[in-house]
N, C-alpha and C. Protein backbone atom coordinates (compact mmCIF):
# COMPACT_ATOMS: atom_id res chain seq x y z
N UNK A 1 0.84 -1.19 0.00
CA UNK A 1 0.00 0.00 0.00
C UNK A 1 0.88 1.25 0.00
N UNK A 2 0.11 2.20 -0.43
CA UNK A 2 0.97 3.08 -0.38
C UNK A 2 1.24 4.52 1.05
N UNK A 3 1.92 5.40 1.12
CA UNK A 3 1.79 5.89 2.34
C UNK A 3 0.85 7.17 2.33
N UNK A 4 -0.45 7.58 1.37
CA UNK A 4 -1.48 8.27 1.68
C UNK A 4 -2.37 7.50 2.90
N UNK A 5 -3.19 8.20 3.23
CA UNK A 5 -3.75 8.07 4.57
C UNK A 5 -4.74 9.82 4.80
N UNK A 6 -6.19 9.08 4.50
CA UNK A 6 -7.15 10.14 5.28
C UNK A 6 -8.10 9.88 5.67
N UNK A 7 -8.85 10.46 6.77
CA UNK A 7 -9.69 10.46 7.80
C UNK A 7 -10.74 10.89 7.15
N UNK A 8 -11.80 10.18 7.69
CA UNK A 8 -13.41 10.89 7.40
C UNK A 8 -14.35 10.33 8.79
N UNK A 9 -15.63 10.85 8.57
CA UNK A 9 -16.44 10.78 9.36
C UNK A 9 -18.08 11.13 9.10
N UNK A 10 -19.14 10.85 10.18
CA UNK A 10 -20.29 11.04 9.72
C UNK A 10 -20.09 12.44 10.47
N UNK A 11 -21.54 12.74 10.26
CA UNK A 11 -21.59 14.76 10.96
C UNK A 11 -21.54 14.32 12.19
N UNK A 12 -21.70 13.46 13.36
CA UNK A 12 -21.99 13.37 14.96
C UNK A 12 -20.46 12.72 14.95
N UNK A 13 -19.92 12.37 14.43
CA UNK A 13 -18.75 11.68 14.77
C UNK A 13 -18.54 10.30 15.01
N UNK A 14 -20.30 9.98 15.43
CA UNK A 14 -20.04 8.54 15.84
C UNK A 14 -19.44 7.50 15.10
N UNK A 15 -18.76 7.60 13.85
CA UNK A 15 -19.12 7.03 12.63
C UNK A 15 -17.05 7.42 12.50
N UNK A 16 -16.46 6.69 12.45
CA UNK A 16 -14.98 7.57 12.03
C UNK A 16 -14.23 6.60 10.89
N UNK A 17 -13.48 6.79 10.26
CA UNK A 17 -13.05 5.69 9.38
C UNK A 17 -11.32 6.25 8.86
N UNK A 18 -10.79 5.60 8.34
CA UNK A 18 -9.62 5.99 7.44
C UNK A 18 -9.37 5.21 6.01
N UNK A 19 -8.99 6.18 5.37
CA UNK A 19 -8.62 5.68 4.08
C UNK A 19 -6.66 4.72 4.21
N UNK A 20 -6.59 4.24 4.02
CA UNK A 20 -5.17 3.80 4.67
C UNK A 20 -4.18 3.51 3.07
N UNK A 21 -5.12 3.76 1.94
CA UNK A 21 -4.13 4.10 1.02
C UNK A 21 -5.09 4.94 0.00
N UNK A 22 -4.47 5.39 -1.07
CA UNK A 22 -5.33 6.43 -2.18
C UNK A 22 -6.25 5.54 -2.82
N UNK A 23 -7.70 5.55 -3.04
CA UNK A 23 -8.14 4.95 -3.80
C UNK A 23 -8.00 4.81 -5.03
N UNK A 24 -8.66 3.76 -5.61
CA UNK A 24 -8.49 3.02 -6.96
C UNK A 24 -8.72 4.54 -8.22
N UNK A 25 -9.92 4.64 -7.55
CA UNK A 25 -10.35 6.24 -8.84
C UNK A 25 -11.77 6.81 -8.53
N UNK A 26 -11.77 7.98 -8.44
CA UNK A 26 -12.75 8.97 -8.17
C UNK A 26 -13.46 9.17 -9.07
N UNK A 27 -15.03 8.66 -9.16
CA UNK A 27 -15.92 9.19 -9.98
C UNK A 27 -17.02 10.24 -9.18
N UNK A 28 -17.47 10.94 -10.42
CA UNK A 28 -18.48 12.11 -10.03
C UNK A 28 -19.30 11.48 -10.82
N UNK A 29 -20.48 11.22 -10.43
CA UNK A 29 -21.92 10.79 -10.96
C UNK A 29 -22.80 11.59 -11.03
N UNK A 30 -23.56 11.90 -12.14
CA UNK A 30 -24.33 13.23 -12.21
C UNK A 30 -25.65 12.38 -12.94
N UNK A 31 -25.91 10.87 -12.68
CA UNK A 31 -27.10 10.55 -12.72
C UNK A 31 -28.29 11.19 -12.36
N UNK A 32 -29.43 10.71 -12.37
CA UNK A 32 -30.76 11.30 -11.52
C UNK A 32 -30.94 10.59 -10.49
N UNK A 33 -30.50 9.17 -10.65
CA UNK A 33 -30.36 8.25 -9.62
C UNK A 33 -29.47 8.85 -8.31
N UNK A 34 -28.42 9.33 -8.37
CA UNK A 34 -27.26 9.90 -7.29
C UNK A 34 -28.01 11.25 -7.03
N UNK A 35 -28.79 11.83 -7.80
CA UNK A 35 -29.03 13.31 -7.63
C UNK A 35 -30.23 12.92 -6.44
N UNK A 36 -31.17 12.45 -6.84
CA UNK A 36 -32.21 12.07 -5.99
C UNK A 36 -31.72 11.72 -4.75
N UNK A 37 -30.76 9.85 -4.74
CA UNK A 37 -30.41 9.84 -3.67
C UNK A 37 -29.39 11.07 -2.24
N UNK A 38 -28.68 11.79 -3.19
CA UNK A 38 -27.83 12.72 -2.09
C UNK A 38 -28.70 14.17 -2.09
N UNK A 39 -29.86 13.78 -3.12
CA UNK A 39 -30.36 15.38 -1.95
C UNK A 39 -29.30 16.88 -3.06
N UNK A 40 -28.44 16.48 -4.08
CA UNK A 40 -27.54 17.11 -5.05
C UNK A 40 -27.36 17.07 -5.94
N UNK A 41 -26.49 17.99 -6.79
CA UNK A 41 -26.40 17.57 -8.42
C UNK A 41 -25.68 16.55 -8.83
N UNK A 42 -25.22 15.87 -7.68
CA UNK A 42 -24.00 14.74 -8.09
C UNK A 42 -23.42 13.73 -7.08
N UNK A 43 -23.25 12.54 -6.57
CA UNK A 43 -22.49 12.02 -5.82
C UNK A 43 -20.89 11.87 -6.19
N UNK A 44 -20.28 12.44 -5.46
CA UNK A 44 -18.83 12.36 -5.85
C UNK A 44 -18.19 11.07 -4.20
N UNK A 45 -17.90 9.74 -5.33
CA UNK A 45 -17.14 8.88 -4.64
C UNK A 45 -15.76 8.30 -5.05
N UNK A 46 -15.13 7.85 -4.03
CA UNK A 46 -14.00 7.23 -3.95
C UNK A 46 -13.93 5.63 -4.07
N UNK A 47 -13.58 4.92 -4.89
CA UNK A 47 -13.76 3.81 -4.88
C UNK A 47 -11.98 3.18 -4.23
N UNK A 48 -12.11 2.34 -3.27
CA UNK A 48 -11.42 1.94 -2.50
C UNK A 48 -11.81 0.52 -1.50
N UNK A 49 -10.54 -0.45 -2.09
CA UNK A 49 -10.91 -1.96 -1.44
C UNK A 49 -11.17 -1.69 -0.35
N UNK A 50 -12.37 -2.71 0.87
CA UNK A 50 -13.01 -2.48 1.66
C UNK A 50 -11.49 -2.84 2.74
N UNK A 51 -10.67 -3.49 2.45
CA UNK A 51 -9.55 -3.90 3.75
C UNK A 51 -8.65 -2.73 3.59
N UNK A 52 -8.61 -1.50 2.66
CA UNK A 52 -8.02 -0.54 2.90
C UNK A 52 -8.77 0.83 4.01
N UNK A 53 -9.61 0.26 4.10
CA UNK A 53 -10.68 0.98 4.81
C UNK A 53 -10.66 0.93 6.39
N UNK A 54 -10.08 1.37 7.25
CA UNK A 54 -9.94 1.01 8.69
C UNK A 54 -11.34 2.14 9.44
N UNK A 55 -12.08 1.36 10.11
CA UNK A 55 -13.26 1.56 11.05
C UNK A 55 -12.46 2.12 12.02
N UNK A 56 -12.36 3.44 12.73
CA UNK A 56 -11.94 4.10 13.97
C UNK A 56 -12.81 3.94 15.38
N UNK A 57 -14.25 4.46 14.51
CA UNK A 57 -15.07 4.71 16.06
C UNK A 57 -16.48 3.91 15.44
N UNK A 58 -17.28 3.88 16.07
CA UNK A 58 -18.87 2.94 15.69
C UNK A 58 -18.84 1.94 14.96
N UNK A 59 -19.74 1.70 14.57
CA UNK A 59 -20.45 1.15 13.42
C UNK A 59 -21.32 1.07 12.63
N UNK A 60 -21.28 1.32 11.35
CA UNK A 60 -22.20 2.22 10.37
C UNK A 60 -23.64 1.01 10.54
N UNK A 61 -24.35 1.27 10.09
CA UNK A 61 -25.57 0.60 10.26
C UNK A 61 -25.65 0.32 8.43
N UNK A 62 -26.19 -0.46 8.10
CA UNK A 62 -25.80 -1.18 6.59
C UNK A 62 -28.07 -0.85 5.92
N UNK A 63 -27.78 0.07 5.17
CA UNK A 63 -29.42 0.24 4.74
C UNK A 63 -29.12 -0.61 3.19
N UNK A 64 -29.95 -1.48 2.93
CA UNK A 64 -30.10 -1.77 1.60
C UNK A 64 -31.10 -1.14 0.95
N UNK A 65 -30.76 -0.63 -0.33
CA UNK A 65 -31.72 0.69 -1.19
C UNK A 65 -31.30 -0.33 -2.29
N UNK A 66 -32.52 0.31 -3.21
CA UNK A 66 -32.85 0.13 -4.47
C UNK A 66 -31.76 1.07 -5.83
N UNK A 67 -30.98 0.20 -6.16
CA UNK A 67 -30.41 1.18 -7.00
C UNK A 67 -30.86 1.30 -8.97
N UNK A 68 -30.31 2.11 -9.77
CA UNK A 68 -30.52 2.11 -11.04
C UNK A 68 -30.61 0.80 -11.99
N UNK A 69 -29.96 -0.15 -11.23
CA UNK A 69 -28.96 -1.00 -12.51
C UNK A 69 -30.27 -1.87 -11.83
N UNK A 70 -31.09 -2.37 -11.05
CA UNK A 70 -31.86 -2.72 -10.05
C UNK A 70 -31.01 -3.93 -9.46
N UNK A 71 -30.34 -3.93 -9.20
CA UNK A 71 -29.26 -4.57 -7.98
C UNK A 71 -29.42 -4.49 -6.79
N UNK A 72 -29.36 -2.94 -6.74
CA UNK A 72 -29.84 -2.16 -4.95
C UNK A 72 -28.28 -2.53 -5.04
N UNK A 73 -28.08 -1.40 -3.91
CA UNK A 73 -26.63 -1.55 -3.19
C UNK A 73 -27.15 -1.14 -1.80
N UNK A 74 -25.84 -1.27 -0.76
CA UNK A 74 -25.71 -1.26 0.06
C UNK A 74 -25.19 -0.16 0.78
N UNK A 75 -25.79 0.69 1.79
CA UNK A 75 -24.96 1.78 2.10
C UNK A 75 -24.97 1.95 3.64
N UNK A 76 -23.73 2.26 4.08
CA UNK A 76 -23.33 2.28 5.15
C UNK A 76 -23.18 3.46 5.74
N UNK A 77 -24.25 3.94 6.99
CA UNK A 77 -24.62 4.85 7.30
C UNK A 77 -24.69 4.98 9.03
N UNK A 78 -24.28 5.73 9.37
CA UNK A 78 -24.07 6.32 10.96
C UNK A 78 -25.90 5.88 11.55
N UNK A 79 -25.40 4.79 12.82
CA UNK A 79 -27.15 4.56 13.58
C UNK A 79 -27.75 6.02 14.00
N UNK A 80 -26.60 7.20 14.50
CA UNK A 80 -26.96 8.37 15.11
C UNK A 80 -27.47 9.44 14.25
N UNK A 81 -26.60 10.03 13.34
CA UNK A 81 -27.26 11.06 12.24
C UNK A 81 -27.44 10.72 11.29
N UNK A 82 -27.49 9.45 10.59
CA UNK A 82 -27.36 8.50 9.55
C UNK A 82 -27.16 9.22 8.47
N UNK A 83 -25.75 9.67 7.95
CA UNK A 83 -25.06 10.56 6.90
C UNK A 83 -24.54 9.15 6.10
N UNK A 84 -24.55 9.28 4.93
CA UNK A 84 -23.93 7.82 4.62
C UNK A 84 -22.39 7.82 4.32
N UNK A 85 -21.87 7.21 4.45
CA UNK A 85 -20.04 7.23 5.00
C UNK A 85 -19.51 6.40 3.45
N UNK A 86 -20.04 5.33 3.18
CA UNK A 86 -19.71 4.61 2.08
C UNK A 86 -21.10 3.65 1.47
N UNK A 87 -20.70 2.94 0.29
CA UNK A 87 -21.80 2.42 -0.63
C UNK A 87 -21.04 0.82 -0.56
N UNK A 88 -22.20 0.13 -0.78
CA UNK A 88 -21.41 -1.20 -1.43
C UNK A 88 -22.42 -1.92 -2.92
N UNK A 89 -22.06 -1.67 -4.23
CA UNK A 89 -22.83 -1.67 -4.96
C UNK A 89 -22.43 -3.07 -5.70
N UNK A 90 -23.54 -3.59 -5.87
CA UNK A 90 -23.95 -5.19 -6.38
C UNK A 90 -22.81 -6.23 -7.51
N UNK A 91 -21.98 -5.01 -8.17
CA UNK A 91 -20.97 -5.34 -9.11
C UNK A 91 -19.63 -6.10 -8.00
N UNK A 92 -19.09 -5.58 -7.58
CA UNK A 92 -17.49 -5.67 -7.17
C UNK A 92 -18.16 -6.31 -5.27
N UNK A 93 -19.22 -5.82 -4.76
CA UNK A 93 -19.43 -6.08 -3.37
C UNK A 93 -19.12 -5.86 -2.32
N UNK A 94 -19.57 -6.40 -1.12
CA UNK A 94 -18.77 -5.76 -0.16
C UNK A 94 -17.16 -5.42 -0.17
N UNK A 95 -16.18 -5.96 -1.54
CA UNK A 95 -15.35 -5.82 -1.67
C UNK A 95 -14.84 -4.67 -1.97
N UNK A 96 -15.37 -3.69 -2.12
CA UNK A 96 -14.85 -2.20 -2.60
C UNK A 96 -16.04 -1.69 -1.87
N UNK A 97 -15.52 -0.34 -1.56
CA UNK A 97 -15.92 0.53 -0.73
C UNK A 97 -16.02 1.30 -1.78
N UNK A 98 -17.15 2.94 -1.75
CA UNK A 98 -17.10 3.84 -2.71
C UNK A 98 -17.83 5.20 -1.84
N UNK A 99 -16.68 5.41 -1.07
CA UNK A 99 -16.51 6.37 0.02
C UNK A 99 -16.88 8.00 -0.53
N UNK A 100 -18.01 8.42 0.23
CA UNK A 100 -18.39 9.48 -0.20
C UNK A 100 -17.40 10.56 0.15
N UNK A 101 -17.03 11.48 -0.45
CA UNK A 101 -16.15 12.01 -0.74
C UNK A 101 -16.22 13.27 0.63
N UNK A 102 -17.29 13.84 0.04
CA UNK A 102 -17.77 14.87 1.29
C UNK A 102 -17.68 14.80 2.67
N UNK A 103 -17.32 12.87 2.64
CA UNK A 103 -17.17 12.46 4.56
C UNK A 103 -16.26 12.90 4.99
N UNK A 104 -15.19 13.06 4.07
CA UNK A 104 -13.37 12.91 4.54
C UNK A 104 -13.37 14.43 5.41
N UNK A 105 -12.61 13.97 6.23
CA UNK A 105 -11.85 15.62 6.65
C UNK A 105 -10.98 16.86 5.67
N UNK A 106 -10.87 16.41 5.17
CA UNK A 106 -9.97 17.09 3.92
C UNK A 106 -10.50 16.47 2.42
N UNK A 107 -11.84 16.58 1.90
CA UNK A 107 -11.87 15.98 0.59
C UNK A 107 -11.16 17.09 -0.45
N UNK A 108 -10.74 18.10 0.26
CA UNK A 108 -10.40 18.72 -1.23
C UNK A 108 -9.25 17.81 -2.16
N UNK A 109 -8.56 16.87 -1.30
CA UNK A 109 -7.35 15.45 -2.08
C UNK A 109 -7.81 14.82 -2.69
N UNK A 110 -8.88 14.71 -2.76
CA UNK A 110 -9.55 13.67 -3.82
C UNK A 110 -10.48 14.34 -5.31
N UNK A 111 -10.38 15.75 -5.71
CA UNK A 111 -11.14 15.34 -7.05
C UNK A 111 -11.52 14.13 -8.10
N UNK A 112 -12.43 14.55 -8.47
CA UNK A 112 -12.66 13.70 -9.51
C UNK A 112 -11.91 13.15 -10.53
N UNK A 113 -11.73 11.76 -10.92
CA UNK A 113 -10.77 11.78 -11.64
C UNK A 113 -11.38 11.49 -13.11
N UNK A 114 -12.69 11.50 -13.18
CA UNK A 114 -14.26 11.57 -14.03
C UNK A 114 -15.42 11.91 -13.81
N UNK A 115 -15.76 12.08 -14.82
CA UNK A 115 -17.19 12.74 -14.06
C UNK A 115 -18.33 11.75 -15.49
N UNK A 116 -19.00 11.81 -14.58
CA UNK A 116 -19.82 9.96 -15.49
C UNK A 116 -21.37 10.73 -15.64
N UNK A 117 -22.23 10.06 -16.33
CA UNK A 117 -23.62 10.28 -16.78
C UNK A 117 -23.58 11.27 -16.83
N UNK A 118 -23.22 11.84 -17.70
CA UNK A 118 -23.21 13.97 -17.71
C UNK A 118 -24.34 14.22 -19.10
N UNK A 119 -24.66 13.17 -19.17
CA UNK A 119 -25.82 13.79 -20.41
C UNK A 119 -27.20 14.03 -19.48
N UNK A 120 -27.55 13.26 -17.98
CA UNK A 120 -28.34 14.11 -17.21
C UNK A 120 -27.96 15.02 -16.09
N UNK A 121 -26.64 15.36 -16.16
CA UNK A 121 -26.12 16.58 -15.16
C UNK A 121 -27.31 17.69 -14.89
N UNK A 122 -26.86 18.43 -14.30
CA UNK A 122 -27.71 19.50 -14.24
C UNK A 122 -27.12 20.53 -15.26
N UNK A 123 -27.57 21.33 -15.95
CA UNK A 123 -27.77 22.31 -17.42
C UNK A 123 -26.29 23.29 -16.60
N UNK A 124 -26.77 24.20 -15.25
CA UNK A 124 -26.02 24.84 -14.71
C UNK A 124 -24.43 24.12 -13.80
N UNK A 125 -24.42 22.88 -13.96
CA UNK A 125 -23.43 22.75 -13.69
C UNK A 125 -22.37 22.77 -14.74
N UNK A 126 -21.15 23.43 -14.60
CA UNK A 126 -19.99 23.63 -15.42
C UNK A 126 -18.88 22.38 -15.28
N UNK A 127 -18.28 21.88 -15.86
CA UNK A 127 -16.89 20.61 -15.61
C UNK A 127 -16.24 21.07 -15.98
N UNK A 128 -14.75 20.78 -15.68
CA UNK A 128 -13.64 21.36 -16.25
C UNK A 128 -13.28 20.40 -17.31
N UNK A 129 -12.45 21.37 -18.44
CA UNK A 129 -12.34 20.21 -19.34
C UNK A 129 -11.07 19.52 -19.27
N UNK A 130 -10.37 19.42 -18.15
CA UNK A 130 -9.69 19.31 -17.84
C UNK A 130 -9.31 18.22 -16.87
N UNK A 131 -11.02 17.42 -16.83
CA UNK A 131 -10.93 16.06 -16.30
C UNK A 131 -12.38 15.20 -17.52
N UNK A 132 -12.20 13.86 -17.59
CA UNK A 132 -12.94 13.46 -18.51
C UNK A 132 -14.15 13.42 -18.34
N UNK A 133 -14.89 13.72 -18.87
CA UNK A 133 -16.39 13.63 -18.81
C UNK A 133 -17.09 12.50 -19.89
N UNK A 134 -17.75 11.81 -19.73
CA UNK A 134 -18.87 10.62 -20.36
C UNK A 134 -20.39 10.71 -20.22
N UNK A 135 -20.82 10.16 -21.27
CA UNK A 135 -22.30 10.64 -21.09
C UNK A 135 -22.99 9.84 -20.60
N UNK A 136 -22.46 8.69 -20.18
CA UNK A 136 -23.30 7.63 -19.64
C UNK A 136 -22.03 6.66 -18.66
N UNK A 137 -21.87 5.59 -18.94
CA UNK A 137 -20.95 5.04 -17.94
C UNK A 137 -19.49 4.90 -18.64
N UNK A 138 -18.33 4.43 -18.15
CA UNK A 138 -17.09 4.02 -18.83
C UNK A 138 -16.75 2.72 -18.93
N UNK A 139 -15.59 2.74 -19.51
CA UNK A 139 -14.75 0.95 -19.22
C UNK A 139 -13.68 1.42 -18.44
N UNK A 140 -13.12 0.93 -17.04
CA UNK A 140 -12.02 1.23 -16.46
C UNK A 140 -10.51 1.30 -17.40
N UNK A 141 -10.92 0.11 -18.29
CA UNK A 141 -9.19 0.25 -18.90
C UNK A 141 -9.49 0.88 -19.70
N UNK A 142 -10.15 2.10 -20.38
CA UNK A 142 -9.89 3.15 -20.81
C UNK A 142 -9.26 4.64 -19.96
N UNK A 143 -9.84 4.43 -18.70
CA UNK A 143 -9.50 5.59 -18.04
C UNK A 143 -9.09 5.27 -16.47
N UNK A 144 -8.57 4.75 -15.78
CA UNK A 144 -8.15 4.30 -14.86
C UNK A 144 -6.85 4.15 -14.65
N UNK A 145 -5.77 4.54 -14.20
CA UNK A 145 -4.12 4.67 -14.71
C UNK A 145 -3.99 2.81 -14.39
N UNK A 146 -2.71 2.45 -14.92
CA UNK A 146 -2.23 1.15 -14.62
C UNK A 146 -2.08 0.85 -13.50
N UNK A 147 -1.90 0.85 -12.40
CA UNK A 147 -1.58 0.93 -10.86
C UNK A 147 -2.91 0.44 -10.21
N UNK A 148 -3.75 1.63 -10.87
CA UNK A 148 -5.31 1.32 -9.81
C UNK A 148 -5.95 -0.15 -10.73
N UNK A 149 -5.81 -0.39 -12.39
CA UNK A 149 -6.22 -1.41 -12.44
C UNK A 149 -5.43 -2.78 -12.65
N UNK A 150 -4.20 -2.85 -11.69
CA UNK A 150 -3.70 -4.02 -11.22
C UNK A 150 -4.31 -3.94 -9.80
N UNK A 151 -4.84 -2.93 -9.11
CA UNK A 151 -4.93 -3.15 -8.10
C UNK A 151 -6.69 -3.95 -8.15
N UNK A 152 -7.19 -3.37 -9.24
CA UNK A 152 -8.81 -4.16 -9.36
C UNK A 152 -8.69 -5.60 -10.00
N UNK A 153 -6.97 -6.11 -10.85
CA UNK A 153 -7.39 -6.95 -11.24
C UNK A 153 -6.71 -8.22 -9.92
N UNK A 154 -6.23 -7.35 -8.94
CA UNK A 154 -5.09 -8.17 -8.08
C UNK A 154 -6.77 -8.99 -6.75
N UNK A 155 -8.06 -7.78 -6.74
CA UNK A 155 -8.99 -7.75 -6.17
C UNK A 155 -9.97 -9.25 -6.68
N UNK A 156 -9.98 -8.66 -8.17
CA UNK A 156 -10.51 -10.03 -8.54
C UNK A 156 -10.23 -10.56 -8.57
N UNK A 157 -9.14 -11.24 -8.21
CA UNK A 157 -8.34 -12.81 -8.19
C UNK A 157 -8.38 -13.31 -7.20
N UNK A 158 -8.48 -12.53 -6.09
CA UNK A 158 -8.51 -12.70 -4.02
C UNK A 158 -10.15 -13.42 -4.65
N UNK A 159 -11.23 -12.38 -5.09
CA UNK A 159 -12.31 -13.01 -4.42
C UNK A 159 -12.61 -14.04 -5.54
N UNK A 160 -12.16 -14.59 -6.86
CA UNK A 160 -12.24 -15.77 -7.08
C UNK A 160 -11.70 -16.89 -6.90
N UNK A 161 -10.83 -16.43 -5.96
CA UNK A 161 -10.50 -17.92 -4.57
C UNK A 161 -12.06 -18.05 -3.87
């Protein structure tokens, strides 16, 4: 692993976590699906294996929701102010974490390293063109550096043991 390392949390605190290396890759989702669910124009997450993920304080309480793809995922959310801390979505599983960005103590380290479904963004939101944008979903080995996808293909090999 490598030696990044950051802290997040729910709003009461009860909820504390660490990132214990940089995640795999940062997407911004500008679905209607993410817009609805966060209450915003976008969920911006961190996707990061769940054993890089160290639990500090509580324990998130696990809500299963209905998602787009109709899978439903899984999201892990504080019993006290129930802010949701991370997702676990039906593809990859409890095996990757996809850590809301906004939890961290410092998210300004993590931009986006894409920004996905932008053909239903909101009209007034602006992107820079200066990170990739797609109008619907991607393929990782188009846009994912080499590093993060040895690290997804090193993932899938653990859980097909």
């Amino acid at each position: 692993m490598d030696k990044f390392q950051l802290d997040g949390r729910c709003t009461c605190g009860a909820v504390r976590y660490r990132l214990c290396s940089s995640p795999m890759f940062v997407q911004c989702c500008h679905c209607r699906w993410c817009q609805r669910e966060s209450g915003a124009s976008f969920a911006l997450n961190a996707m990061i294996e769940a054993d890089r993920v160290k639990l500090l304080a509580g324990t998130p309480e696990i809500v299963v929701t209905p998602s787009q793809s109709g899978k439903g995922q899984k999201i892990a959310r504080c019993p006290i102010c129930h802010v949701a801390v991370w997702s676990h979505y039906a593809g990859p599983g409890d095996a990757v974490c996809f850590v809301r960005v906004g939890t961290l103590d410092d998210p300004d380290r993590l931009p986006p390293d894409i920004h996905i479904f932008v053909s239903s963004k909101q009209p007034w939101v602006v992107l820079p063109t200066s990170t990739p944008a797609v109008a619907e979903y991607y393929s990782a080995k188009d846009y994912w550096p080499e590093a993060s996808l040895t690290r997804r293909r090193a993932l899938q090999a653990r859980l097909q043991r």
